[in-house]
Protein backbone atom coordinates (compact mmCIF):
# COMPACT_ATOMS: atom_id res chain seq x y z
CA UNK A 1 3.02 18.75 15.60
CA UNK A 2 5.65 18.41 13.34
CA UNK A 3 8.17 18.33 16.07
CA UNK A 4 6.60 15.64 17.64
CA UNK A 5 6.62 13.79 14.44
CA UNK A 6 10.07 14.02 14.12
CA UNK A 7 10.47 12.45 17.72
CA UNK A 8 8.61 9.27 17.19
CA UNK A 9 10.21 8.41 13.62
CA UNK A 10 13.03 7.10 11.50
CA UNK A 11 14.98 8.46 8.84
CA UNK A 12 13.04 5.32 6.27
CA UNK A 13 9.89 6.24 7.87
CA UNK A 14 9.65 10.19 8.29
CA UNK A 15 8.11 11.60 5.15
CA UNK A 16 5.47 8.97 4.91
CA UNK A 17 4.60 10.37 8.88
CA UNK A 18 5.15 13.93 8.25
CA UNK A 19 3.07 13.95 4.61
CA UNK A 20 0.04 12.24 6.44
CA UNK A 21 -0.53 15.05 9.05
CA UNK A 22 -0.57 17.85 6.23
CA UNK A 23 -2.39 15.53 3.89
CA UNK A 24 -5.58 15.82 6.17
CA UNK A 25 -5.44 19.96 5.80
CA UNK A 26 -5.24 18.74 1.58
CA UNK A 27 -8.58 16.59 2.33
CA UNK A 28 -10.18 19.30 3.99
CA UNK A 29 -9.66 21.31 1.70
CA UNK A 30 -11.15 19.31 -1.24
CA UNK A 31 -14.37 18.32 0.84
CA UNK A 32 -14.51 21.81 1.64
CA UNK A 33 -15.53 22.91 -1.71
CA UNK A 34 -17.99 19.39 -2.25
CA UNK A 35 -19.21 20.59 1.60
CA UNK A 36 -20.07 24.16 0.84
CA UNK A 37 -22.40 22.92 -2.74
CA UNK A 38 -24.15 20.30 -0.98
CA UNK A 39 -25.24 22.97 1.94
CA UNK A 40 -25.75 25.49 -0.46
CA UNK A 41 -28.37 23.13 -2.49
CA UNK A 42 -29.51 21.23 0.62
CA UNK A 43 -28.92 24.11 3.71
CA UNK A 44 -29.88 27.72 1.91
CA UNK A 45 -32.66 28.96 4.00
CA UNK A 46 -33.37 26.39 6.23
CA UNK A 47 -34.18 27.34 9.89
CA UNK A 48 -34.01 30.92 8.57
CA UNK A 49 -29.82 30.66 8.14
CA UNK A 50 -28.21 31.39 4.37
CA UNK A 51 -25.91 28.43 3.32
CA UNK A 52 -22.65 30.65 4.12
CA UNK A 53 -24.35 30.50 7.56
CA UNK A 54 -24.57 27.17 7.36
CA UNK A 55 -21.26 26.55 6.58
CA UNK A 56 -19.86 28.13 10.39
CA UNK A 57 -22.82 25.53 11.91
CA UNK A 58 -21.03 22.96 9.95
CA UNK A 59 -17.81 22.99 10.65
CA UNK A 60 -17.84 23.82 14.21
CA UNK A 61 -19.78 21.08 14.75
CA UNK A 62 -16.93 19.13 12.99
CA UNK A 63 -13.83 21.00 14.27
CA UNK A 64 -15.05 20.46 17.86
CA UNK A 65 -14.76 17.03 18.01
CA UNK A 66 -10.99 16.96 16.70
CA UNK A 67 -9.86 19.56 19.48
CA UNK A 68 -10.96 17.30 21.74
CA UNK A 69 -9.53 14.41 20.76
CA UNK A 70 -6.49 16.31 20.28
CA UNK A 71 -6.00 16.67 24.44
CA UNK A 72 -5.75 13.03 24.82
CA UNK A 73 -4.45 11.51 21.78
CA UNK A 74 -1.38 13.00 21.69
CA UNK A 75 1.79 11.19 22.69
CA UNK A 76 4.29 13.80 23.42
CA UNK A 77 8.14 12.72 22.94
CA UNK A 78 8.97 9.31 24.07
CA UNK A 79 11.22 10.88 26.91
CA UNK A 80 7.81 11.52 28.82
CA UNK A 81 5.68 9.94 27.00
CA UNK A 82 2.34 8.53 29.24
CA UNK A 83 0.04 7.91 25.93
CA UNK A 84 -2.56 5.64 27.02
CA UNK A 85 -2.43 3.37 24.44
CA UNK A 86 1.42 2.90 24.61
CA UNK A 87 2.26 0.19 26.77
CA UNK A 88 5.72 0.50 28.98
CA UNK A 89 7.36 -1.46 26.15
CA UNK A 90 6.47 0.59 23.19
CA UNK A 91 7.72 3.71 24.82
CA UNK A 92 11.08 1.80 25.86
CA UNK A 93 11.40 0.70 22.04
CA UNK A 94 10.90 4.12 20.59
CA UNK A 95 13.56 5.15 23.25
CA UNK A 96 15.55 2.82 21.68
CA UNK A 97 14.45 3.53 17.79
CA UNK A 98 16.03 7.21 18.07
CA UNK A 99 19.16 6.70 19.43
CA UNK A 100 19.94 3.96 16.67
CA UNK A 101 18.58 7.07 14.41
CA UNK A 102 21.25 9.28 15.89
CA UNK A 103 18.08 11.73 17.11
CA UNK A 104 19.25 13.52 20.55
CA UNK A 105 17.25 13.85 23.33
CA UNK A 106 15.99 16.60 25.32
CA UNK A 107 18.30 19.19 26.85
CA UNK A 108 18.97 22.93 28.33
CA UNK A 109 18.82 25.38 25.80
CA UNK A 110 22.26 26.50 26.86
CA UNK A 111 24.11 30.50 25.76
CA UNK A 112 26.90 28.44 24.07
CA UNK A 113 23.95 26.30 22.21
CA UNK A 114 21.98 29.30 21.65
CA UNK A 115 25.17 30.90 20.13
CA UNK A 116 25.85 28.29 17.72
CA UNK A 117 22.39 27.21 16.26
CA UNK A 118 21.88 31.20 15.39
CA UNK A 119 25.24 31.24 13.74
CA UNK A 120 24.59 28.54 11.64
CA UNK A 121 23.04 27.66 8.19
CA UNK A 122 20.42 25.59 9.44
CA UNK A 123 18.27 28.07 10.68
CA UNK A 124 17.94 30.30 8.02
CA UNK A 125 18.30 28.64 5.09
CA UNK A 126 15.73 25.96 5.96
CA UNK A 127 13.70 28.30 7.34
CA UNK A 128 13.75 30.45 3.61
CA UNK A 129 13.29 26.60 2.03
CA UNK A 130 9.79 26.70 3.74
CA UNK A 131 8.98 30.30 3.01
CA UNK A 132 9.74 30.21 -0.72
CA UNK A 133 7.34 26.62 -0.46
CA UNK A 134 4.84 27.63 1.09
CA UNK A 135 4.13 31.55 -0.57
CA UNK A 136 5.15 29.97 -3.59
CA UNK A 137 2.41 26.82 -3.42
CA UNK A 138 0.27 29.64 -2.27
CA UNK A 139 -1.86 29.86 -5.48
CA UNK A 140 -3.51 27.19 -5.01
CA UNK A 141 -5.38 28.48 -1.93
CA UNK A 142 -6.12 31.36 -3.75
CA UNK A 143 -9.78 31.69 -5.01
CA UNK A 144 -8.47 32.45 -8.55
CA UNK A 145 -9.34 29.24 -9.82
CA UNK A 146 -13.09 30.06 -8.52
CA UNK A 147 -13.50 33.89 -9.65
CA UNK A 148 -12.29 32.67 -13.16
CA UNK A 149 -15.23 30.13 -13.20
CA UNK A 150 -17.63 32.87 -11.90
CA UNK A 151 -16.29 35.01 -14.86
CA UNK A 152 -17.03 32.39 -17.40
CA UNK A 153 -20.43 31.73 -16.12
CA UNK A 154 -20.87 28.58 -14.03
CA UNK A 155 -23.30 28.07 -11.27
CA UNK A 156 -22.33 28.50 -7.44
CA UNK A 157 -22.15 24.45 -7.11
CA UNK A 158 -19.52 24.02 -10.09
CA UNK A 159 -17.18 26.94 -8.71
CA UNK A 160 -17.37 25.62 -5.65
CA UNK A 161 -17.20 22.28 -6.83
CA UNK A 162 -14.39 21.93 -9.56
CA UNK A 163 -11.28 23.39 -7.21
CA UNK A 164 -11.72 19.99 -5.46
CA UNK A 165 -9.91 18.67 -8.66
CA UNK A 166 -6.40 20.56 -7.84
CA UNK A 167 -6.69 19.24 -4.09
CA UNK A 168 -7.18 15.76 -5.44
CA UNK A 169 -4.77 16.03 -7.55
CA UNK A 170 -2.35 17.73 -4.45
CA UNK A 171 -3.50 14.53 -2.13
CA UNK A 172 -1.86 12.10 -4.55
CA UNK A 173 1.21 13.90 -5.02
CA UNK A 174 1.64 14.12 -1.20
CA UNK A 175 1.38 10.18 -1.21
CA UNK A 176 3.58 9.67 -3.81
CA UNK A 177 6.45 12.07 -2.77
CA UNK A 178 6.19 11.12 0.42
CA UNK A 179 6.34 7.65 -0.23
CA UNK A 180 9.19 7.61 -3.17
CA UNK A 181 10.85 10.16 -1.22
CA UNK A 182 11.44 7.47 1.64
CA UNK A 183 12.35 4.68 -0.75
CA UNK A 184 12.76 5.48 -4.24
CA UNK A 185 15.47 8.15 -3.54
CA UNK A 186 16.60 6.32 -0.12
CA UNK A 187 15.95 9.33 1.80
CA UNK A 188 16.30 12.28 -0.52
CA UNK A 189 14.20 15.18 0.65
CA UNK A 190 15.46 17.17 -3.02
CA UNK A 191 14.11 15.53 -5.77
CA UNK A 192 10.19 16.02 -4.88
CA UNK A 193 10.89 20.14 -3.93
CA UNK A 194 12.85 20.48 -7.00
CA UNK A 195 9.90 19.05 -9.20
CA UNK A 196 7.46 21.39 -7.11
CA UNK A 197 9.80 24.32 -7.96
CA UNK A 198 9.19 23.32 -11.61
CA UNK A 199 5.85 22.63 -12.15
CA UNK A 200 5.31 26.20 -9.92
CA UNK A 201 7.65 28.16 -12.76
CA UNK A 202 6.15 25.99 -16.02
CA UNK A 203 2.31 26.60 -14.41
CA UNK A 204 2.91 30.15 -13.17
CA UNK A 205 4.48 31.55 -15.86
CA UNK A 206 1.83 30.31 -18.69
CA UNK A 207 -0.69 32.14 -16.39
CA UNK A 208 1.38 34.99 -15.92
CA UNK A 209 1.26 35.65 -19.59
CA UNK A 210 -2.47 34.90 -19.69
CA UNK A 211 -3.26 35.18 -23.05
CA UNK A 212 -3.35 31.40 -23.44
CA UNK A 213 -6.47 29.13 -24.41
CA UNK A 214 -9.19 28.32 -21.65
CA UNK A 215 -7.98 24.12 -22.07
CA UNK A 216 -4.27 25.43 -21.15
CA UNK A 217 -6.00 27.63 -18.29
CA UNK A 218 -7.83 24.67 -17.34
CA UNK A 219 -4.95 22.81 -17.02
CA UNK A 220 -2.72 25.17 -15.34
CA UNK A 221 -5.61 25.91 -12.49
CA UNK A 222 -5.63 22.24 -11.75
CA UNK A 223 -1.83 21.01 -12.16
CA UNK A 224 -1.03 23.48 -9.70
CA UNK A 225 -1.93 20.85 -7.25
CA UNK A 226 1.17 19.47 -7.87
CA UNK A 227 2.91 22.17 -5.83
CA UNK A 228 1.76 22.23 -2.51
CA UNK A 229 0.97 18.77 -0.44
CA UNK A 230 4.77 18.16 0.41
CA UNK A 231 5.40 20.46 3.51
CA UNK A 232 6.15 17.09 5.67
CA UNK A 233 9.09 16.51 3.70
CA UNK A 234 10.38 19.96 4.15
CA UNK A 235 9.87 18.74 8.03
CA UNK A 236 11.58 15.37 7.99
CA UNK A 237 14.84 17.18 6.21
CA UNK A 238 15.30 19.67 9.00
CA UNK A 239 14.44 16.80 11.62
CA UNK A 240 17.24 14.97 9.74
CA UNK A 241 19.44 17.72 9.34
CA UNK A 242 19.30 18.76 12.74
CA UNK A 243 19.16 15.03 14.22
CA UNK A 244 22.32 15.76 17.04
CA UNK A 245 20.43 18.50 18.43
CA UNK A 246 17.06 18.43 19.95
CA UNK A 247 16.74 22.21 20.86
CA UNK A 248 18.28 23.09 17.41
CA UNK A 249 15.35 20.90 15.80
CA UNK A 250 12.44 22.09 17.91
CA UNK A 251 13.55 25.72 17.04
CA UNK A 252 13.71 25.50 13.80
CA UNK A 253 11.03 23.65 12.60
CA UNK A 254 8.95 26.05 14.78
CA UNK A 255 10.97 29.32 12.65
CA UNK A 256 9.93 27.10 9.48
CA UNK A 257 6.91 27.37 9.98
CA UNK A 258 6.16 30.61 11.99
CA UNK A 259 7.94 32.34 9.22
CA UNK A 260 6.41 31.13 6.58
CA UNK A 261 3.07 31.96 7.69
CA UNK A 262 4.19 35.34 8.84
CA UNK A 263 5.48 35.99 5.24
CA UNK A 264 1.81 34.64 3.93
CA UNK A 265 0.27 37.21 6.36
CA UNK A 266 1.05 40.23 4.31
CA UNK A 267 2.25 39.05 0.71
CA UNK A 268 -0.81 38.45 -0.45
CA UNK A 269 -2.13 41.18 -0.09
CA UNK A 270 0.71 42.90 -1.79
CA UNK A 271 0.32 40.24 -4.93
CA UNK A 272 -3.36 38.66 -4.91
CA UNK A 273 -5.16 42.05 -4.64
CA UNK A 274 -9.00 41.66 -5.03
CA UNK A 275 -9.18 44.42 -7.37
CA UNK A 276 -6.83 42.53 -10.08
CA UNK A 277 -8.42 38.86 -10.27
CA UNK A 278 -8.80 36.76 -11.91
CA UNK A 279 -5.82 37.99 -13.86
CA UNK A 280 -2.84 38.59 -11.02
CA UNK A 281 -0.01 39.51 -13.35
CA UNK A 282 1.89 39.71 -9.84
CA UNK A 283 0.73 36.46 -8.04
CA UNK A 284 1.97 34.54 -10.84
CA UNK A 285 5.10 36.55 -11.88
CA UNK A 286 6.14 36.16 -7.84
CA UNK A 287 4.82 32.21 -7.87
CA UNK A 288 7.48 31.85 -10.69
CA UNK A 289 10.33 33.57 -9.11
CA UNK A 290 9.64 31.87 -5.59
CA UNK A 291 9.62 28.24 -7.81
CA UNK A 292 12.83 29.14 -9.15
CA UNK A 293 14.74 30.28 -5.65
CA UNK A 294 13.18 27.12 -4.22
CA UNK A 295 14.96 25.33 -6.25
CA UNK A 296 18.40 27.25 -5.56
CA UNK A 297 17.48 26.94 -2.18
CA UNK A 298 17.33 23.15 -2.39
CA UNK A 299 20.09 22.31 -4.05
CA UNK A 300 22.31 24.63 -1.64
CA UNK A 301 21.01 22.93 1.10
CA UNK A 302 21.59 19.45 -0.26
CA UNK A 303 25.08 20.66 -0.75
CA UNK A 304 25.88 22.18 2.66
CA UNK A 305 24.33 18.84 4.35
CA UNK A 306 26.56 16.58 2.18
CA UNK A 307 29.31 18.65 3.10
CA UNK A 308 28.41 18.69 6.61
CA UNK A 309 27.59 15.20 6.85
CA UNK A 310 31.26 14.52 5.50
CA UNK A 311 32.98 16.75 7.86
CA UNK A 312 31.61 15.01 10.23
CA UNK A 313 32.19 11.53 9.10
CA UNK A 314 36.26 12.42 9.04
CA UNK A 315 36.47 13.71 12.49
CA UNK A 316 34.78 10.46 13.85
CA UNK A 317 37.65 8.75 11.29
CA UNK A 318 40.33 10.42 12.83
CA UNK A 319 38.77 10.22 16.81
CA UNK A 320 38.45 6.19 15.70
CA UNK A 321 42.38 6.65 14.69
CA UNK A 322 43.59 8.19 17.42
């Protein structure tokens, strides 16, 4: 979906775009919370189903819908684009929007391209960008937040309930990095991954050490949510990054994320073990670290793109020279 994104949008417009589409899973995940309370009160029971039951009813009935809508609503590139609510002339101007932008189209996935997009930077270091992001903003789909209310003795409708403040608080950030990102910093991806980086390392490391009071616990559970909700702008720097090459982009904002979920497959079981909450002494310790290298991993990248982008601007000096 991302990819797709990337293929409709310019370089002023593509972190609002890619924030939006991630900002719905930041939504759902806030309601979901509100959702399950209101069917446990209103559901538990009824028809002879508990409320967890419930819950499956519930959201397949909503999930359903979405898939379907899915088939026909979306575009495609604008290469092949036959979107019914496109006219001939909308397609023809977003033709014409991406090659101002510099974005290439289509091609063969040739051995000589192969060869060069796996010996290169982008791949792997973007890829690690989204990896140390996304384990690192992992916390705050963890159900700590939720097992630490259970432990201090509220109801089933306030621990499911009171998580909805960190995705709140996750939805706004994704809103304003995504749109300060695009205007504020004229196109800097850095500045908002950097500041997630921090928070993660200020937030993770005061629960790490644990011993803290329950307002500083409080606050840490819910100004987590300023870690996660950015993952579009990871997206619009590697459609950026990788603007000359379509294959190049497609492949690795598909590593990006395949990676990083493969990498959330396993490590938390490794570092959010059941057996340890609410405490985690190595969920936050690793949160911490991860901030940190996500942060290295940023400001490398910034440099090898500036460098890049340079290199590039001489040669087409000297071809204009010559």
């Amino acid at each position: 979906m991302q990819y797709v994104i990337g293929s409709w949008y310019r370089r002023d417009e593509l972190a609002k775009r890619s924030c939006i589409f991630p900002a719905g899973y930041t939504i759902g995940t806030m309601l979901s919370g509100l959702l399950m309370a209101a069917i446990y009160k209103g559901l538990n029971g009824a028809a002879g189903l508990r409320g967890w039951q419930w819950l499956f009813v519930v959201n397949t009935c909503l999930a359903l819908p979405v898939a379907a809508a899915g088939f026909f609503v979306l575009p495609d590139v604008p290469e092949i684009s036959r979107a019914w609510y496109l006219s001939p002339a909308d397609v023809a101007l977003s033709r014409r929007r991406m090659e101002l932008e510099g974005r290439a189209n289509r091609g063969p996935y040739t051995r000589a391209k192969l060869v060069r997009i796996l010996t290169g930077w982008h791949l792997y270091l973007l890829s690690l960008l989204y990896v140390l992001y996304l384990n690192a903003a992992a916390f705050g789909s963890q159900p700590a937040f939720a097992l630490w209310l259970k432990g201090r003795g509220y109801g089933v409708t306030a621990v499911n309930a009171y998580p909805a403040l960190t995705a709140g608080l996750t939805l706004l950030v994704t809103v304003v990095c995504a749109w300060t990102s695009d205007s504020v910093f004229r196109g800097a991806r850095w500045p908002p991954i950097v500041f997630s980086g921090l928070v993660n390392i200020v937030v993770s490391s005061g629960m790490a050490a644990w011993d803290i009071p329950d307002a500083w616990k409080w606050a840490c559970f819910v100004l987590i949510g300023l870690t996660p909700g950015i993952s579009g702008i990871f997206f619009a720097w590697a459609h950026e990054i990788c603007s000359a090459d379509n294959e190049e982009r497609a492949l690795v904002t598909a590593t990006m994320n395949k990676m990083a979920y493969v990498v959330q497959a396993w490590l938390p079981l490794l570092i959010w073990p059941q057996v340890e909450a609410p405490r985690y002494p190595k969920g936050y310790i690793t949160m911490a670290v991860f901030g940190a290298g996500l942060i290295v991993t940023a400001l490398v990248t910034r440099w090898l793109d500036l460098r890049e982008r340079a290199a590039k601007a001489r040669r087409a000096g000297n071809a204009v020279g010559c």
